[in-house]
N, C-alpha and C. Protein backbone atom coordinates (compact mmCIF):
# COMPACT_ATOMS: atom_id res chain seq x y z
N UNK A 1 -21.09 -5.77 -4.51
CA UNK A 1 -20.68 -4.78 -5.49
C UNK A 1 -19.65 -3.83 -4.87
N UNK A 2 -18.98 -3.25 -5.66
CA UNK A 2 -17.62 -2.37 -5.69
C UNK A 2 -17.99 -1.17 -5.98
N UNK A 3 -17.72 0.68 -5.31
CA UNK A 3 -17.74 1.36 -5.65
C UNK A 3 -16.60 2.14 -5.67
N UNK A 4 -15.98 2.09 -6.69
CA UNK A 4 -14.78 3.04 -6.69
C UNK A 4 -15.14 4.72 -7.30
N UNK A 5 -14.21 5.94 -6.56
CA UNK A 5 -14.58 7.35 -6.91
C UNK A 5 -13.11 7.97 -6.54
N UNK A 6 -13.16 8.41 -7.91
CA UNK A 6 -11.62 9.21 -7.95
C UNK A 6 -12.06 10.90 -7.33
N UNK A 7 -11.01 11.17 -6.20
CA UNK A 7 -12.49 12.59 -5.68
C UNK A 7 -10.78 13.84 -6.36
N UNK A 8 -11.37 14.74 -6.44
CA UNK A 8 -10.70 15.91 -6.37
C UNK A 8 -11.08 17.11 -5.45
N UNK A 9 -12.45 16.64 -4.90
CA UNK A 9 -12.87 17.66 -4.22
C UNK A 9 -14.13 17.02 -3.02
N UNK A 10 -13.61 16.65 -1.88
CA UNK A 10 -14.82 15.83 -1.48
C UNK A 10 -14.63 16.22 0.26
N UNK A 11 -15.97 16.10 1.05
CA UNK A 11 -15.96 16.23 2.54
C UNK A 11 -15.39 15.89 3.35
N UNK A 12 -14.55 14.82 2.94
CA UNK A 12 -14.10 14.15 3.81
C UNK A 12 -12.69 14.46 3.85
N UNK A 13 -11.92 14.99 2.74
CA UNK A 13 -10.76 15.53 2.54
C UNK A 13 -10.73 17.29 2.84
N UNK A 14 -9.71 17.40 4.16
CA UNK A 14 -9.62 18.89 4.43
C UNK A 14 -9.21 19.61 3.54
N UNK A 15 -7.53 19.16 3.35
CA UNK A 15 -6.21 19.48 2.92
C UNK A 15 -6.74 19.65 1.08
N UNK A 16 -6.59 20.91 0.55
CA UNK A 16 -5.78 20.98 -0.86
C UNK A 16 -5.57 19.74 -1.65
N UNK A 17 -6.24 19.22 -2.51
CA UNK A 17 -5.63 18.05 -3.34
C UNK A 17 -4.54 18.59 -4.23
N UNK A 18 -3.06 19.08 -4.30
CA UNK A 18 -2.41 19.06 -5.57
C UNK A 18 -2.34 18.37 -6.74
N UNK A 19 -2.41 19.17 -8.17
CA UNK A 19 -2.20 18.07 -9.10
C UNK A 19 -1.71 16.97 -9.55
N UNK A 20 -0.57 16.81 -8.92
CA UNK A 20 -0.18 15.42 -8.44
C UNK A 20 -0.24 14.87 -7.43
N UNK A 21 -1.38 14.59 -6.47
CA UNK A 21 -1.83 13.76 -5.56
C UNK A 21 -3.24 13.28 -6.16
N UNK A 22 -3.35 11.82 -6.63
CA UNK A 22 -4.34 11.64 -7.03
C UNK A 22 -4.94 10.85 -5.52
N UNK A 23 -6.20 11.08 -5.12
CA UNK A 23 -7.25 10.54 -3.96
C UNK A 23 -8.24 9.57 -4.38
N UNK A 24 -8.45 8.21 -4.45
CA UNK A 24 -9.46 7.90 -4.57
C UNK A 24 -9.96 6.88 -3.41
N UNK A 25 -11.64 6.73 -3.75
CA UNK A 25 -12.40 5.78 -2.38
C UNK A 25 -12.74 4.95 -3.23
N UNK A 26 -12.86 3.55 -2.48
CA UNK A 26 -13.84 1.81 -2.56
C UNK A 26 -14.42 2.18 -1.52
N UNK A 27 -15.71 1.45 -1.55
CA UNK A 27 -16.45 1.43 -0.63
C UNK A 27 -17.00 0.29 -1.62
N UNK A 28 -17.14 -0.77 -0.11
CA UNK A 28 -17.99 -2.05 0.00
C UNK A 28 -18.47 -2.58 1.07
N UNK A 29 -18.04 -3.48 1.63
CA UNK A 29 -18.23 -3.61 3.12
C UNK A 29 -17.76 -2.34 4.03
N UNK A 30 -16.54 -1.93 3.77
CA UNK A 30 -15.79 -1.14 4.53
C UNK A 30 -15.53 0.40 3.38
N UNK A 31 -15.05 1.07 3.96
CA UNK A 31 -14.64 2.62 3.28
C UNK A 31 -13.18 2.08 3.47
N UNK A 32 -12.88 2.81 2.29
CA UNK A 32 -11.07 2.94 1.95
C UNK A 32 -11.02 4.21 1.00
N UNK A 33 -9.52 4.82 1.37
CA UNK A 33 -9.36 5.88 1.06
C UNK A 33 -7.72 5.85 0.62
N UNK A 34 -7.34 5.72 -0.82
CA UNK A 34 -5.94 5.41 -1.55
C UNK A 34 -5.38 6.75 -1.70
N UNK A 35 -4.16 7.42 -1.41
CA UNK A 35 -3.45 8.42 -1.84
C UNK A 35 -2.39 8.39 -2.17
N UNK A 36 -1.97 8.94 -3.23
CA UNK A 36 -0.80 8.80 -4.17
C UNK A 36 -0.70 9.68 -4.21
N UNK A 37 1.03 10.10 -4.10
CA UNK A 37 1.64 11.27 -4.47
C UNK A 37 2.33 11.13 -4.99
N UNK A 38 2.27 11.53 -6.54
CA UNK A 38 3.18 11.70 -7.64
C UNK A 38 4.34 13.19 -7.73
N UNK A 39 4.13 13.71 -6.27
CA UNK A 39 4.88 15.18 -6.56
C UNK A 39 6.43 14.55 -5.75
N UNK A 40 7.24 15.81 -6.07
CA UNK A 40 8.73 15.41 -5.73
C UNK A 40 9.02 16.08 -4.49
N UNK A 41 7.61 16.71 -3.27
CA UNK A 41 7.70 16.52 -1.99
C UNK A 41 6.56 16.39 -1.21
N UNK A 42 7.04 16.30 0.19
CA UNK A 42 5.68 15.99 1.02
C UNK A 42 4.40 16.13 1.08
N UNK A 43 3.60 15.61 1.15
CA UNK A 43 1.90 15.72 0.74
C UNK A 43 1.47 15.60 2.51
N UNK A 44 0.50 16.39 3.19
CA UNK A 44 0.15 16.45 4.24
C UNK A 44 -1.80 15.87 4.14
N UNK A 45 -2.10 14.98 4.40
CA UNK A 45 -3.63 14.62 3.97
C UNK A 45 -3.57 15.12 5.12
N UNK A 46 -5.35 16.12 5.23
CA UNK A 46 -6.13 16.20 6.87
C UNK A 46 -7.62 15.86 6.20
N UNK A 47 -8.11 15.39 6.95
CA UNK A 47 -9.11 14.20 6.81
C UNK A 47 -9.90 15.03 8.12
N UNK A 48 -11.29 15.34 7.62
CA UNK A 48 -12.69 15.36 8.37
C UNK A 48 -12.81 14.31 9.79
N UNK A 49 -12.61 13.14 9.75
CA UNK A 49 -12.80 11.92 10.52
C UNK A 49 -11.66 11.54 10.53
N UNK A 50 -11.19 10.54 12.07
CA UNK A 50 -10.38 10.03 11.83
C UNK A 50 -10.20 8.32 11.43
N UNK A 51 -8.59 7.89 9.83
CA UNK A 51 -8.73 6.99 9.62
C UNK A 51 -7.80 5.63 9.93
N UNK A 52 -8.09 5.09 9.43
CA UNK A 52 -6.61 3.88 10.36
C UNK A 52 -5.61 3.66 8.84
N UNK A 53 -4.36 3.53 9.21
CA UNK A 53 -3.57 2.92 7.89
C UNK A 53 -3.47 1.93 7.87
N UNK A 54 -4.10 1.87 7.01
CA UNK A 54 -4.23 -0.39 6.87
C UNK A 54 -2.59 -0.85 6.83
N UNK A 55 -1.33 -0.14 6.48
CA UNK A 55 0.24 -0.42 6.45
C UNK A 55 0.91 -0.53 8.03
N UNK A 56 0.91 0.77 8.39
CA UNK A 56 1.48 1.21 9.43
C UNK A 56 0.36 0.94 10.43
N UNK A 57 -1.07 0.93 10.52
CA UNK A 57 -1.44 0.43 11.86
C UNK A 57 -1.82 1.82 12.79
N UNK A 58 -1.35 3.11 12.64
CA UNK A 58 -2.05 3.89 13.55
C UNK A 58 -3.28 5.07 12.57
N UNK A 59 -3.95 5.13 13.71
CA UNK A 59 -5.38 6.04 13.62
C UNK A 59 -5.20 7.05 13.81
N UNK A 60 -5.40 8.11 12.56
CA UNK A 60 -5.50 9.82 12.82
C UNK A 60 -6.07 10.63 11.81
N UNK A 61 -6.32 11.99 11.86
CA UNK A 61 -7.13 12.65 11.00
C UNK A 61 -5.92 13.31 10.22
N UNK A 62 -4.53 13.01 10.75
CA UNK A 62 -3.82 13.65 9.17
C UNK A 62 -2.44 12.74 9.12
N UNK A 63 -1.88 12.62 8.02
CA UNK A 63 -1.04 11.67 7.37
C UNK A 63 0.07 12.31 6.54
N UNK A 64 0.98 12.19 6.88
CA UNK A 64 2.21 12.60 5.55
C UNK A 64 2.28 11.42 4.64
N UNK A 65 2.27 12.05 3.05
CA UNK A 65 2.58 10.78 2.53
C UNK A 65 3.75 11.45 1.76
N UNK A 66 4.74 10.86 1.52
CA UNK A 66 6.38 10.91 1.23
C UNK A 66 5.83 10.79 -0.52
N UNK A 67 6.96 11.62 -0.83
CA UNK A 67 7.08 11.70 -2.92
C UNK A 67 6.94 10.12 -2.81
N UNK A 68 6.47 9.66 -4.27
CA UNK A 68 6.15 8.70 -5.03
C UNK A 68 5.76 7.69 -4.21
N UNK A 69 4.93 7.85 -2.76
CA UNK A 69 4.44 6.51 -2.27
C UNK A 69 2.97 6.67 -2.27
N UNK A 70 2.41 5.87 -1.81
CA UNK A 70 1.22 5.33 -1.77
C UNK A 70 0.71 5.34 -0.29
N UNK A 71 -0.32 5.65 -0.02
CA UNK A 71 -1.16 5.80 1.82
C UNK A 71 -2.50 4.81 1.79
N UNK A 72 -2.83 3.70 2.47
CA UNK A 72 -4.26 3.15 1.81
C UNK A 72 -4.60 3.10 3.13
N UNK A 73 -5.87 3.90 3.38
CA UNK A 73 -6.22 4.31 4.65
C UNK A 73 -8.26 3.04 4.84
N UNK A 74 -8.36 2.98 5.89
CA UNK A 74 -9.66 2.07 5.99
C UNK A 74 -10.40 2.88 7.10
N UNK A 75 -11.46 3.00 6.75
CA UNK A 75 -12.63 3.90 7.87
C UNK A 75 -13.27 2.68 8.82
């Protein structure tokens, strides 16, 4: 089974969610953590724990994600 949760407000997220950064988690075997930024500048995630970017390959507790991209992070 699949658990998906759209968070706006959750422990594991330090940083401010802005209204256009939508955050959500799967959790199944593994934790994943999707961030989208729909705003027209930089989004800074800081994260409780640190996570890996399943794209880029490195491990840390905070992440820039650039206007209109996507971050899909794996615990």
């Amino acid at each position: 089974s699949v658990v998906y949760i759209e968070l706006r407000a959750c422990d594991e997220i330090l940083s401010t969610l802005p209204e256009k950064v939508i955050a959500s988690m799967f959790v199944n075997e593994e934790k994943y953590l999707v961030v989208s930024n729909l705003d027209d500048k930089d989004y800074t995630l800081k994260l409780r724990d640190a996570w890996s970017d399943r794209v880029g390959g490195n491990t840390a507790r905070e992440f820039v994600v650039k206007p209109g991209k996507i971050l899909f992070l794996k615990k």
